[in-house]
Protein backbone atom coordinates (compact mmCIF):
# COMPACT_ATOMS: atom_id res chain seq x y z
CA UNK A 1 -13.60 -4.88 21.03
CA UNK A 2 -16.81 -6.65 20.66
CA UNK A 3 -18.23 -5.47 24.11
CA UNK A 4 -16.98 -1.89 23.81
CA UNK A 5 -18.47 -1.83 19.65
CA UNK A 6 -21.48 -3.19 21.31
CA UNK A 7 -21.65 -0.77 24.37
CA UNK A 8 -21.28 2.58 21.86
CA UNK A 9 -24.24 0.76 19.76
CA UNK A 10 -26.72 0.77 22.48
CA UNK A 11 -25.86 4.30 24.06
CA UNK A 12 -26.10 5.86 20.50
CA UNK A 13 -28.86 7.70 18.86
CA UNK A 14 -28.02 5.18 15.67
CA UNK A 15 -29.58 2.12 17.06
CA UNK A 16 -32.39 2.70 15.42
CA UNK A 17 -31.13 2.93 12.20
CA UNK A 18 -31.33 -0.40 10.17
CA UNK A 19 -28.42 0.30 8.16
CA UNK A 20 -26.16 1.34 10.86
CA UNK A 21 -27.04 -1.52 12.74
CA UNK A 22 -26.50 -3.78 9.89
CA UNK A 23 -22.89 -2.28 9.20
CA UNK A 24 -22.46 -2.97 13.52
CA UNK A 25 -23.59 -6.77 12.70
CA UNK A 26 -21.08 -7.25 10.05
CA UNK A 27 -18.21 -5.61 12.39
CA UNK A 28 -19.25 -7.87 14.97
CA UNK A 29 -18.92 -10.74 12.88
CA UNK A 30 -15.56 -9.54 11.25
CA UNK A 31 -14.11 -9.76 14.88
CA UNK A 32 -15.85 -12.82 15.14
CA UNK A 33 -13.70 -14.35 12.65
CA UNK A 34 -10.98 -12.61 14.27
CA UNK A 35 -11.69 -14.79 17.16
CA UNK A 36 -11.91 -17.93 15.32
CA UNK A 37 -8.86 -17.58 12.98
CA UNK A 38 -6.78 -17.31 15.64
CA UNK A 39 -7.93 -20.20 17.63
CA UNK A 40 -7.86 -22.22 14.58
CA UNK A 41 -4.44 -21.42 14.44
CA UNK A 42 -3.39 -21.91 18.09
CA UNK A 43 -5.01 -25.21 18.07
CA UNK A 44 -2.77 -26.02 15.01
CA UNK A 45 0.38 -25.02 16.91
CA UNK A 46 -0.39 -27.41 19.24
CA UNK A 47 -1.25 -30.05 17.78
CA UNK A 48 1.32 -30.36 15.07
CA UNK A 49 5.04 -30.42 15.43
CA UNK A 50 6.79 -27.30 14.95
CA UNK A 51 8.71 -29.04 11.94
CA UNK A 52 5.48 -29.89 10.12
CA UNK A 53 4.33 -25.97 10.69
CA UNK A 54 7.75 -24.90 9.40
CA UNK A 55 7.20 -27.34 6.14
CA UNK A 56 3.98 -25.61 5.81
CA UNK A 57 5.47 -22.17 6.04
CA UNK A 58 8.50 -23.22 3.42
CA UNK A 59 5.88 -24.08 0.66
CA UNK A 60 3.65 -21.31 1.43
CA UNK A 61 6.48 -18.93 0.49
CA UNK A 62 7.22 -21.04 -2.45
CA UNK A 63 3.90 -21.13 -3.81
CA UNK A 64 3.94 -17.35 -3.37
CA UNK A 65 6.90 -16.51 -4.80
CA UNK A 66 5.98 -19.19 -8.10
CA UNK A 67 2.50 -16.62 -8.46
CA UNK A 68 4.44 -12.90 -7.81
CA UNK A 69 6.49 -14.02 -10.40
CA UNK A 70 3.82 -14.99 -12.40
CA UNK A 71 2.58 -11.95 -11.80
CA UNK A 72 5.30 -10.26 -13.63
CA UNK A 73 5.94 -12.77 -16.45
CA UNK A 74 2.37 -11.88 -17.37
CA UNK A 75 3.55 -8.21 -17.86
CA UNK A 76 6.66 -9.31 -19.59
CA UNK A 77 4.38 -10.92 -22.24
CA UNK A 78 1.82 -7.98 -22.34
CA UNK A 79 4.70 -5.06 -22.38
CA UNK A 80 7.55 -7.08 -24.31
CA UNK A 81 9.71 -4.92 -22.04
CA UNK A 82 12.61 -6.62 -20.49
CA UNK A 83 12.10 -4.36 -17.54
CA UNK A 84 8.82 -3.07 -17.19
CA UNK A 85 9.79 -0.94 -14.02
CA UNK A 86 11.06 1.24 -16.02
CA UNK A 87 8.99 1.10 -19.44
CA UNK A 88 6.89 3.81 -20.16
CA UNK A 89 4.20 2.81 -22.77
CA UNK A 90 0.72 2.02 -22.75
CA UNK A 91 0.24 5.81 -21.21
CA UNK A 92 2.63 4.33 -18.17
CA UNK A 93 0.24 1.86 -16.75
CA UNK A 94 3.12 0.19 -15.02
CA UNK A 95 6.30 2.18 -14.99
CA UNK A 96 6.70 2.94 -11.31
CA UNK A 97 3.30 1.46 -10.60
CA UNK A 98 4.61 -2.23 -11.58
CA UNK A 99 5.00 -3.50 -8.33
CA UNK A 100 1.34 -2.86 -7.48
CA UNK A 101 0.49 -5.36 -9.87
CA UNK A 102 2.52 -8.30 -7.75
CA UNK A 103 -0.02 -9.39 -5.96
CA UNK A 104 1.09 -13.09 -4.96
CA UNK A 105 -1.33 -15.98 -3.72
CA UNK A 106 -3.49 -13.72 -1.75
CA UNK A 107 -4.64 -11.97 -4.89
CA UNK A 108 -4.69 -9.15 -2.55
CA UNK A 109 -3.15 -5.45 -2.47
CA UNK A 110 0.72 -6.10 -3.13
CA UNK A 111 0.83 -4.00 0.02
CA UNK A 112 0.12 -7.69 1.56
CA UNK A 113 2.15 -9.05 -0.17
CA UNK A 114 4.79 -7.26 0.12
CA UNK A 115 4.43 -7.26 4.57
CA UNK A 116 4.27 -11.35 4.06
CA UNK A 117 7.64 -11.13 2.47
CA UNK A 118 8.84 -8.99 4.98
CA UNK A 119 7.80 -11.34 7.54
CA UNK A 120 9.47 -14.22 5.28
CA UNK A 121 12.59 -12.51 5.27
CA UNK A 122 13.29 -12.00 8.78
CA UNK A 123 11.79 -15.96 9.51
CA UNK A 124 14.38 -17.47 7.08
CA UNK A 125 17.40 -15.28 7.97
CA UNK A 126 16.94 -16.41 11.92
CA UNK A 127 16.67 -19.98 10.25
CA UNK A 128 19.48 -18.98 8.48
CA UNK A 129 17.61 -20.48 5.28
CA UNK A 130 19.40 -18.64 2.07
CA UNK A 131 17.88 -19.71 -0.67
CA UNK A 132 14.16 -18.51 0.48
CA UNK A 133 15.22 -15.58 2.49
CA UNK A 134 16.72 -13.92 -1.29
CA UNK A 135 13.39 -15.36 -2.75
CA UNK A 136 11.54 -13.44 -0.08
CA UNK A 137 13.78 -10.37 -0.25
CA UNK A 138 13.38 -10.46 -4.15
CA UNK A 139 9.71 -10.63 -3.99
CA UNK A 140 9.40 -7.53 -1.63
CA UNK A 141 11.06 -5.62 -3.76
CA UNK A 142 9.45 -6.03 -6.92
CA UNK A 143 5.79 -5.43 -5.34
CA UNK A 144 7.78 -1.97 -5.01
CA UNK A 145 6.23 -0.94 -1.08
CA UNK A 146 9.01 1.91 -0.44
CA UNK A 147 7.51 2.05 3.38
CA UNK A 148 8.11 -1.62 3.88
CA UNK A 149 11.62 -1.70 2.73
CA UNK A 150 12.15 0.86 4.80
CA UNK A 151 10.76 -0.83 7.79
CA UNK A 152 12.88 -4.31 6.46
CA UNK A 153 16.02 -2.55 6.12
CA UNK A 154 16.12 -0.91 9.11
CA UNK A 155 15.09 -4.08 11.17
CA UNK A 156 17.79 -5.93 9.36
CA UNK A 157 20.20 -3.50 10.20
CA UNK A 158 19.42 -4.13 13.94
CA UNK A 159 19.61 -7.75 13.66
CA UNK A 160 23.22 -7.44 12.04
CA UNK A 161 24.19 -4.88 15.01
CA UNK A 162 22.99 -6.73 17.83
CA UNK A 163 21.26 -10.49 16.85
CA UNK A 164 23.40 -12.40 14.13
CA UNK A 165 26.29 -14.67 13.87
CA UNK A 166 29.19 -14.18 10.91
CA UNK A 167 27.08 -16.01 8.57
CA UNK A 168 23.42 -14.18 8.73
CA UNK A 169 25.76 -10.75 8.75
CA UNK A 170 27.16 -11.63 5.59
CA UNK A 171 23.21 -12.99 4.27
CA UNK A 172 22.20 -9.19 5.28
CA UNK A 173 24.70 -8.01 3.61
CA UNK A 174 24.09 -9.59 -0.01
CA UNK A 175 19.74 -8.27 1.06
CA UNK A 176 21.34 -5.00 1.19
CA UNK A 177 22.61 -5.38 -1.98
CA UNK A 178 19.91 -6.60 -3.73
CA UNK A 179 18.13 -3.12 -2.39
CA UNK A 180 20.52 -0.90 -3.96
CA UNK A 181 20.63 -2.91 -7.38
CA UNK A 182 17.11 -2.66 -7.66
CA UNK A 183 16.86 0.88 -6.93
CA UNK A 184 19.42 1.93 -8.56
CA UNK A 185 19.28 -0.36 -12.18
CA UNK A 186 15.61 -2.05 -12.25
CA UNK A 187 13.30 0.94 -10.72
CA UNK A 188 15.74 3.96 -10.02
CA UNK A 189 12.22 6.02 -10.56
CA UNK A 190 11.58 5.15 -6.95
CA UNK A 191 14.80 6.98 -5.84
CA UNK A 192 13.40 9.82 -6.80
CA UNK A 193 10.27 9.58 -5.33
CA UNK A 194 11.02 8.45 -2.22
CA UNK A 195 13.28 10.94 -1.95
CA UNK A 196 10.51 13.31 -3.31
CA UNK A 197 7.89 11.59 -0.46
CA UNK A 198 10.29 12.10 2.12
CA UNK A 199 11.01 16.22 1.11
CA UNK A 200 7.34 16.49 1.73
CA UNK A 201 7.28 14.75 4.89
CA UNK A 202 9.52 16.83 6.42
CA UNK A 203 8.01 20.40 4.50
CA UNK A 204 11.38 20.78 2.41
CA UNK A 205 11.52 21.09 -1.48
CA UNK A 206 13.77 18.31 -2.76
CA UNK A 207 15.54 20.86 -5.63
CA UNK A 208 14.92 24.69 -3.95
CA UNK A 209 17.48 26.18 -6.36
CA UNK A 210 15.83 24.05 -9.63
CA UNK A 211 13.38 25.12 -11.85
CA UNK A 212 9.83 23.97 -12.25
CA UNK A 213 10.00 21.81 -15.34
CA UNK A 214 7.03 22.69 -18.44
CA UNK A 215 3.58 21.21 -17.79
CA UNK A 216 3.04 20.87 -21.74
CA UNK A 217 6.19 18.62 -22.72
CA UNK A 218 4.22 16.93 -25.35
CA UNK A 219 3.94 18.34 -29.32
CA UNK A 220 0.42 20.31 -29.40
CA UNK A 221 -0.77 17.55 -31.89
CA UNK A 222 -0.44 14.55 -29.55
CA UNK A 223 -2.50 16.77 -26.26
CA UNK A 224 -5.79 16.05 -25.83
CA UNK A 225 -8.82 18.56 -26.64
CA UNK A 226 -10.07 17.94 -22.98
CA UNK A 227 -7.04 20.35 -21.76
CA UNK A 228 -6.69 23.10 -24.78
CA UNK A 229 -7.88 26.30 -24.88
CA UNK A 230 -9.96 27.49 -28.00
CA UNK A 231 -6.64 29.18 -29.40
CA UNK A 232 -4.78 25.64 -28.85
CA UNK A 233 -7.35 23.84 -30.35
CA UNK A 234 -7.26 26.05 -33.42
CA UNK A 235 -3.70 25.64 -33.79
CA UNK A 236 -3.86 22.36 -33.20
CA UNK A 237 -6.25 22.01 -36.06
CA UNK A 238 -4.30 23.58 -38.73
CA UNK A 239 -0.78 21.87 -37.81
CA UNK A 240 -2.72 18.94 -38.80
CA UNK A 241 -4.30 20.53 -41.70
CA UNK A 242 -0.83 21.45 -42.39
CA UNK A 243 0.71 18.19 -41.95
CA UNK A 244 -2.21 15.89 -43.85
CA UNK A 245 -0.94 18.67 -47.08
CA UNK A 246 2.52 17.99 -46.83
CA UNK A 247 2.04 14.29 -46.46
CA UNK A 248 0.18 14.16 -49.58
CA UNK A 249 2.38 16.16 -52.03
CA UNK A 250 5.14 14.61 -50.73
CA UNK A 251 3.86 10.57 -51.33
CA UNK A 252 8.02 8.97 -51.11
CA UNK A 253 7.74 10.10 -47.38
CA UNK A 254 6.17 7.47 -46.02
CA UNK A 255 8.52 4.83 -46.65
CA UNK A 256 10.66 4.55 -44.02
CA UNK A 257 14.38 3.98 -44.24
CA UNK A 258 14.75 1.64 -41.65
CA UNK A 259 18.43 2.36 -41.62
CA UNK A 260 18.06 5.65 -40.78
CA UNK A 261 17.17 4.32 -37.30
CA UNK A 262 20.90 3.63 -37.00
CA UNK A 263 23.09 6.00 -35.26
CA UNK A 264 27.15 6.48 -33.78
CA UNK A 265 27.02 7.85 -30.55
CA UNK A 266 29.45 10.12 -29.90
CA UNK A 267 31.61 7.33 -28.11
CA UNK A 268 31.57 5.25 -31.32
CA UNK A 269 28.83 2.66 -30.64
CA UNK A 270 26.52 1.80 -33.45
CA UNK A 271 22.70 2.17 -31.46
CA UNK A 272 19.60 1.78 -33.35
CA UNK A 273 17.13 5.20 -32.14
CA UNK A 274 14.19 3.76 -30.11
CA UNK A 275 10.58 5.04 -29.06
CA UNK A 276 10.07 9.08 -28.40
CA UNK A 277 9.41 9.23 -25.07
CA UNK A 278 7.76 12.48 -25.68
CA UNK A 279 5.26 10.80 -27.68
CA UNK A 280 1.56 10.17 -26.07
CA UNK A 281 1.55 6.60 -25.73
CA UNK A 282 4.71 7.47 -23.30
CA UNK A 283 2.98 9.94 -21.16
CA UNK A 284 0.10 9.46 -18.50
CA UNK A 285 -2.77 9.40 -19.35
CA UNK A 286 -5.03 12.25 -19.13
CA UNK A 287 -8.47 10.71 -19.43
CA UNK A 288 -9.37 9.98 -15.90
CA UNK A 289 -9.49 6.54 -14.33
CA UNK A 290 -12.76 4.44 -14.20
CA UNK A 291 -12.00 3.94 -10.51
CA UNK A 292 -11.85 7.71 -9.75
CA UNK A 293 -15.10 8.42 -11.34
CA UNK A 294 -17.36 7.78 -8.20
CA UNK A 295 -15.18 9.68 -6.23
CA UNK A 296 -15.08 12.78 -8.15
CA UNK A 297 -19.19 12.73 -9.00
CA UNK A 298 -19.76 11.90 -4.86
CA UNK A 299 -17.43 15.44 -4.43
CA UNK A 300 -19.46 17.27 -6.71
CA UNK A 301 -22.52 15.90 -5.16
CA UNK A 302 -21.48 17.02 -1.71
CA UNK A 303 -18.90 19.80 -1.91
CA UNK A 304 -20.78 21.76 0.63
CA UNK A 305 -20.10 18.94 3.39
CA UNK A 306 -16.57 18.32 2.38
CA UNK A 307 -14.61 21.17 3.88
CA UNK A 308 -11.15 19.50 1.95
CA UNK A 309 -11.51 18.07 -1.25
CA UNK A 310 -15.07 20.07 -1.61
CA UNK A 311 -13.03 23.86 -1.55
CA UNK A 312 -10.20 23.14 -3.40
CA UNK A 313 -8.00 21.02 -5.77
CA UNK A 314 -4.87 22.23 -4.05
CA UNK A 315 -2.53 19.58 -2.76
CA UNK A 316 -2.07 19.56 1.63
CA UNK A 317 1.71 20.44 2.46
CA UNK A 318 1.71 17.54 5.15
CA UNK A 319 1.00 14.12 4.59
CA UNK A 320 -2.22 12.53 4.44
CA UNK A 321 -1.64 9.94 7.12
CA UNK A 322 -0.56 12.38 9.88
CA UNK A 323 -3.53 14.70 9.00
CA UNK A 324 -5.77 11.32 9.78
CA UNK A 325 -3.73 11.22 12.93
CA UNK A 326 -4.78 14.97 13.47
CA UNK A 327 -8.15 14.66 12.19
CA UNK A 328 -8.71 12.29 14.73
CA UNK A 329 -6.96 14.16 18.02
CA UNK A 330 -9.50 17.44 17.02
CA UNK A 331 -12.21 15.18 17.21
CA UNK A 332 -11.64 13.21 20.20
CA UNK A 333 -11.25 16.60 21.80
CA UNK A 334 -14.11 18.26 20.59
CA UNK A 335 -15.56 15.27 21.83
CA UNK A 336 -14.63 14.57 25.13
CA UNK A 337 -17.36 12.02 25.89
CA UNK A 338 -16.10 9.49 23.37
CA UNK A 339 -12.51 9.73 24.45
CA UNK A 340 -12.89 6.38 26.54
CA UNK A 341 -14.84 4.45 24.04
CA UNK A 342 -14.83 5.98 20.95
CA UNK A 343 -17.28 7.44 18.07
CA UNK A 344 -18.49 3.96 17.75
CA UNK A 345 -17.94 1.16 15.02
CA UNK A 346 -17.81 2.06 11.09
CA UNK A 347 -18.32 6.05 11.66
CA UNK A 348 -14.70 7.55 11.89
CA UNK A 349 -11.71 5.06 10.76
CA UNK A 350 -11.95 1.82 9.87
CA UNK A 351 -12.50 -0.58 6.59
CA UNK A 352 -16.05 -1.17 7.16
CA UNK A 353 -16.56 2.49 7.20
CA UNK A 354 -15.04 3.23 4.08
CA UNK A 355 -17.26 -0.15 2.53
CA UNK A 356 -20.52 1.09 3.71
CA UNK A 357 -20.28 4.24 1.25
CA UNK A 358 -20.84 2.30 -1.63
CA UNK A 359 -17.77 3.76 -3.30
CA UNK A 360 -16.14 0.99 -4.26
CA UNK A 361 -14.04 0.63 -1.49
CA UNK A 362 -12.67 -2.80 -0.67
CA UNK A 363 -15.15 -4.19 -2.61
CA UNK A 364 -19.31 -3.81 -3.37
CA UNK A 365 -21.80 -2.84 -0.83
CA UNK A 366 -25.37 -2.68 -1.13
CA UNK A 367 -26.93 0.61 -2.10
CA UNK A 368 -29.72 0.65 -0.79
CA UNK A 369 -27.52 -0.44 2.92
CA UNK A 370 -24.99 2.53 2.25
CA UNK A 371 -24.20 4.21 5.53
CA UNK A 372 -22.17 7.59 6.32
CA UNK A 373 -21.54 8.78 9.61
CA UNK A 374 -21.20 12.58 9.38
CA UNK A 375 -18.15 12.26 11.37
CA UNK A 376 -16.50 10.18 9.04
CA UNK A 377 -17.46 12.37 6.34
CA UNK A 378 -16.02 15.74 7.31
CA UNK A 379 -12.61 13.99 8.20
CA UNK A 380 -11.36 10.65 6.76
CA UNK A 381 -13.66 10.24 3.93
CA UNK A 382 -12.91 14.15 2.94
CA UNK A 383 -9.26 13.36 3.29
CA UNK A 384 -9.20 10.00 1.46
CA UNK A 385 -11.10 11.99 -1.37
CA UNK A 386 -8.75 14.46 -1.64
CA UNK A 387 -5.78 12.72 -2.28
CA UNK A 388 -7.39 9.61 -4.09
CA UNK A 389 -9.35 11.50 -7.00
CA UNK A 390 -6.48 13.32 -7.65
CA UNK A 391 -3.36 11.66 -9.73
CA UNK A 392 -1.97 8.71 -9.21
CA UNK A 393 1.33 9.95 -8.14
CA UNK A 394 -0.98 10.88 -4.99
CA UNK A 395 -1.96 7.58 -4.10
CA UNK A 396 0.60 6.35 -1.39
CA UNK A 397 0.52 4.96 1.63
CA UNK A 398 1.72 8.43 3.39
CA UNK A 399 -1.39 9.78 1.78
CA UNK A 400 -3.83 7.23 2.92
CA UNK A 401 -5.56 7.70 6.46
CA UNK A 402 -5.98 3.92 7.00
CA UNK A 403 -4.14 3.09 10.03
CA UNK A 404 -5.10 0.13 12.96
CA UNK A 405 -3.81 2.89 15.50
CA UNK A 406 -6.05 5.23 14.43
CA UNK A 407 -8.98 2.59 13.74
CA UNK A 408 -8.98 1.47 17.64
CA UNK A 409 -8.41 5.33 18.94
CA UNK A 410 -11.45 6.94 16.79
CA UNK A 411 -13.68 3.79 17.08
CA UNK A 412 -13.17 2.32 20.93
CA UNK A 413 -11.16 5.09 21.92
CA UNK A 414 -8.63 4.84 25.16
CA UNK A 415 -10.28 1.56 26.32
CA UNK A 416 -9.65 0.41 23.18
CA UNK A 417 -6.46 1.11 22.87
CA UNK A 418 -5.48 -0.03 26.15
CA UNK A 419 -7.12 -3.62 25.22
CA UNK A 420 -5.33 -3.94 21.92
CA UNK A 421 -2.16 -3.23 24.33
CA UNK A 422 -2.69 -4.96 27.33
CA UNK A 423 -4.46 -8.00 25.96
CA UNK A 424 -3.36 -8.27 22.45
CA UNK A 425 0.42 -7.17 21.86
CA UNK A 426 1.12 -8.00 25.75
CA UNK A 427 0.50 -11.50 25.22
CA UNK A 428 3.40 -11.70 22.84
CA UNK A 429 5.46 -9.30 24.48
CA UNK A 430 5.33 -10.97 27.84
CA UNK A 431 7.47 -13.70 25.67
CA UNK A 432 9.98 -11.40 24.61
CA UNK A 433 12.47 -13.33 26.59
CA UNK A 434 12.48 -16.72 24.37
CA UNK A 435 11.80 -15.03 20.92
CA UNK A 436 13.90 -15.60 18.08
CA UNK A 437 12.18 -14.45 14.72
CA UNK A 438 8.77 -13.62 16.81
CA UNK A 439 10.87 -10.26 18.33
CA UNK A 440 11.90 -8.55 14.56
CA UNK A 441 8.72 -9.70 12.97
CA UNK A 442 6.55 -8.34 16.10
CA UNK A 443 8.40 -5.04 15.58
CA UNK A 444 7.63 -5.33 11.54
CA UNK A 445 3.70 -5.25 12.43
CA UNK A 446 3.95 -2.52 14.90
CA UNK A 447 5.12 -0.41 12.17
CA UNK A 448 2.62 -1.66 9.61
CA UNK A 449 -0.24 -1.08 11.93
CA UNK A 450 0.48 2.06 10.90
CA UNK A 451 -0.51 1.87 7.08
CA UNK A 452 -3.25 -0.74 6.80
CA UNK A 453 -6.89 -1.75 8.56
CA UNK A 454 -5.20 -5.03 8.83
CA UNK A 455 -7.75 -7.11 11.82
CA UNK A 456 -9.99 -6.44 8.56
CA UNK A 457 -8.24 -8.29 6.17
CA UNK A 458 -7.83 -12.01 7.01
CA UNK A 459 -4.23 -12.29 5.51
CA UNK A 460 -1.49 -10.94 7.24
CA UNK A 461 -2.61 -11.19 10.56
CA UNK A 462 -3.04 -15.02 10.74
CA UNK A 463 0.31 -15.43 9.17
CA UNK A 464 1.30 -12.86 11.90
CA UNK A 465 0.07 -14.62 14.48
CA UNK A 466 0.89 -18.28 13.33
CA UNK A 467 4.87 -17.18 13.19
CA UNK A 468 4.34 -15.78 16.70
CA UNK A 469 2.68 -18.82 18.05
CA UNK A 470 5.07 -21.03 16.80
CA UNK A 471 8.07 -19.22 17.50
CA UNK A 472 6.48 -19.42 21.47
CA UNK A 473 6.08 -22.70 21.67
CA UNK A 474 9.51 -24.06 20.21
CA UNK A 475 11.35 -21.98 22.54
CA UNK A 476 9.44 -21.49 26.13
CA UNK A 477 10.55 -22.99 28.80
CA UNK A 478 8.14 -25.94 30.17
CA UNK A 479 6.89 -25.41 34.16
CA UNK A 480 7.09 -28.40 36.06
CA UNK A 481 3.84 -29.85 37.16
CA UNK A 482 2.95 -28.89 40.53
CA UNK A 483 2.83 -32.40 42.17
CA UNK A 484 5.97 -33.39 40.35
CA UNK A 485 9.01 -34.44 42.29
């Protein structure tokens, strides 16, 4: 990756450009570290004994699990919800969003989180551990990753079919379980929108026959000015004229009967009448997001350039992530000549590319260094701004163009592709054959090379490649030395 990255710097027209060259230096140096993390960690296999590693692992996990949930005592105390996966105040900061907020030790995306739990999952059920594969299994699905699960599930569902004894069926089993209790008691929200996510996937409406429900559910009093009409805000105006009158000449108003609060439901249970979740502290909120700011002034600054998000505020019917994939197959093939090695590094798909625009992506970036291929900008940058300044029930993972696949393909093109393959993934594969934990959990990562620009985020991918290594060595067969007898 480093030769090809290198090669495309040199033939370019950009080498001249201090800033580009600067954002080349720092991908250099991010595979760099690349290089070194996993030779740190190969040189750890090997020289410790696989039940010291697997110690290691146990209290990783532990330590992991104590901080997720931290994580979520913290909203306990801040919400006073019992279950804040499905409470709706404070303009529904967490609500279906909770999950994002269980972050774990790597104070990182809970997307990371949630993938290290998948991986702890699979480790403990081959090691037919209980205990930590339901703490692992618990964690994932409170950081709420609907992909992951998916991917989990399924892989589970092959182990049970084809790779597990009586005992790790019946462990699958009670996982299984603990899927459908959450979904359907502590966040049944995220039935409906995966079900929802899945409709648009596949271009079909979830409810054809059902009507579109009323965009103005809340009392005109409680709406904002920002999204009235003159008329509206007239009206809205005198109901509280109105209401200020009748609160005054009627003083014995304001105290509040707290038994009134009590009701018999219809089945004869005595309930006391909670919060209106009509009310505006129960609805999202309409102000927009601190975080969404840049990207909505950097649209208006360039909606000439952007032929997506610049044109229009209407929604894509396909997925975000397969119109990356698309993006990047017109490209390539209006571009013939970087089909073998690619646009070059930080101006189509990758991490760094997103950094360098001084957005706010994955962290801060200098200004005055800020670097935007035009390539990048009419494509994944466009995309990624049209889904991510909208609403938040727009920012998904199926909306998101980040992808490793797509990364290598745009960036080092076939060559690269065929590396990652031949050099990277082959040298686990080649060990398919003594495998035990490595086989599921290499199969976990080919799907979530599809969602993340992981070999830029030091996290997963050591963990990745630490189970791997050590899953290698305890089970390969040793060669005999050649002059042995």
């Amino acid at each position: 990756m480093i030769v090809i990255a290198a090669f495309n710097w040199l033939i370019s027209s950009n080498y001249a450009n201090i800033n580009y060259s600067l954002l080349v230096l720092a991908g250099l140096a991010f595979w760099g570290l690349c290089i070194l993390a996993v030779h740190q960690v190969k040189l750890a296999v090997d020289r410790n004994e696989p039940a010291v590693i697997h110690q290691t692992i146990l209290a990783f996990f532990v330590i992991n699990a104590v901080f997720s949930f931290g994580n979520l005592f913290l909203i306990f105390l801040e919400t006073h919800a019992i279950n804040p996966y499905t409470y709706q105040g404070q303009l529904q900061k967490y609500f279906i969003g909770t999950g994002d907020y269980v972050r774990g030790i790597t104070f990182d995306i809970s997307t990371t989180n949630a993938l290290l739990n998948g991986f702890g999952v699979i480790y403990f059920l081959t090691r037919k551990n209980a205990p930590m594969l339901f703490v692992c299994m618990a964690t994932l699905l409170l950081t709420g990753s609907n992909f992951l699960n998916l991917v989990v599930v399924s892989i589970l569902l092959l182990l049970f079919a084809f790779k597990t004894n009586k005992y790790q069926k019946s462990l699958v089993v009670i996982c299984l379980v603990f899927l459908a209790v959450f979904m359907a008691k502590i966040s049944p929200q995220n039935n409906k929108y995966t079900s929802e996510t899945i409709a648009h996937l596949f271009h079909k409406e979830l409810y054809p026959n059902k009507p579109l429900p009323a965009t103005n559910l809340l009392p005109l009093t409680y709406r904002p000015d920002s999204i009235l009409n003159p008329e509206e805000r007239r009206q809205k105006k005198a109901q509280i004229f109105i209401d200020s009158i009748y609160v005054v000449n009627h003083p014995k108003n304001l105290i509040i009967n707290k038994a009134t609060d009590i009701y018999k439901t219809e089945s004869g249970h005595i309930e006391i009448k909670g919060d209106d979740i009509n009310s505006a502290p129960f609805q999202s909120s309409t102000e927009t997001p601190a975080e969404q700011k840049p990207l909505i002034s950097f649209i208006s600054l360039h909606k000439q350039e952007l032929p997506i998000s610049g044109t229009s505020n209407d929604v894509p019917e396909i997925p975000g992530k397969l119109m990356g994939f698309m993006q990047t197959a017109t490209f390539l093939k209006q571009h013939l000549g970087k089909l073998a090695t690619g646009a070059g590094m930080g101006n189509f798909s990758s991490k760094l590319a997103f950094r360098a625009t001084g957005l706010g992506f994955a962290g801060g970036y200098p200004h005055k260094l800020v670097y935007i291929n035009h390539s990048f900008l009419v494509n994944h940058l466009d995309l990624y701004l049209n889904f991510f300044s909208k609403r938040s029930g727009f920012h998904s993972l199926t909306n998101s163009p980040f992808s490793v696949y797509d990364q290598l393909l745009a960036e080092y093109g076939i060559i690269g592709l065929l590396v990652f393959a031949i050099y990277y993934l082959g040298f686990f594969t080649r060990h398919h054959k003594v495998l035990t934990y490595g086989l599921p959990i290499l199969l976990l990562m080919l799907a979530a090379f599809f969602i993340e620009y992981w070999f830029e985020q030091l996290s997963v991918m050591i963990f990745f490649e630490l189970l791997l290594l050590l899953d290698i060595k305890e089970h390969q067969t040793l060669k005999p030395l050649s002059n042995e007898f």
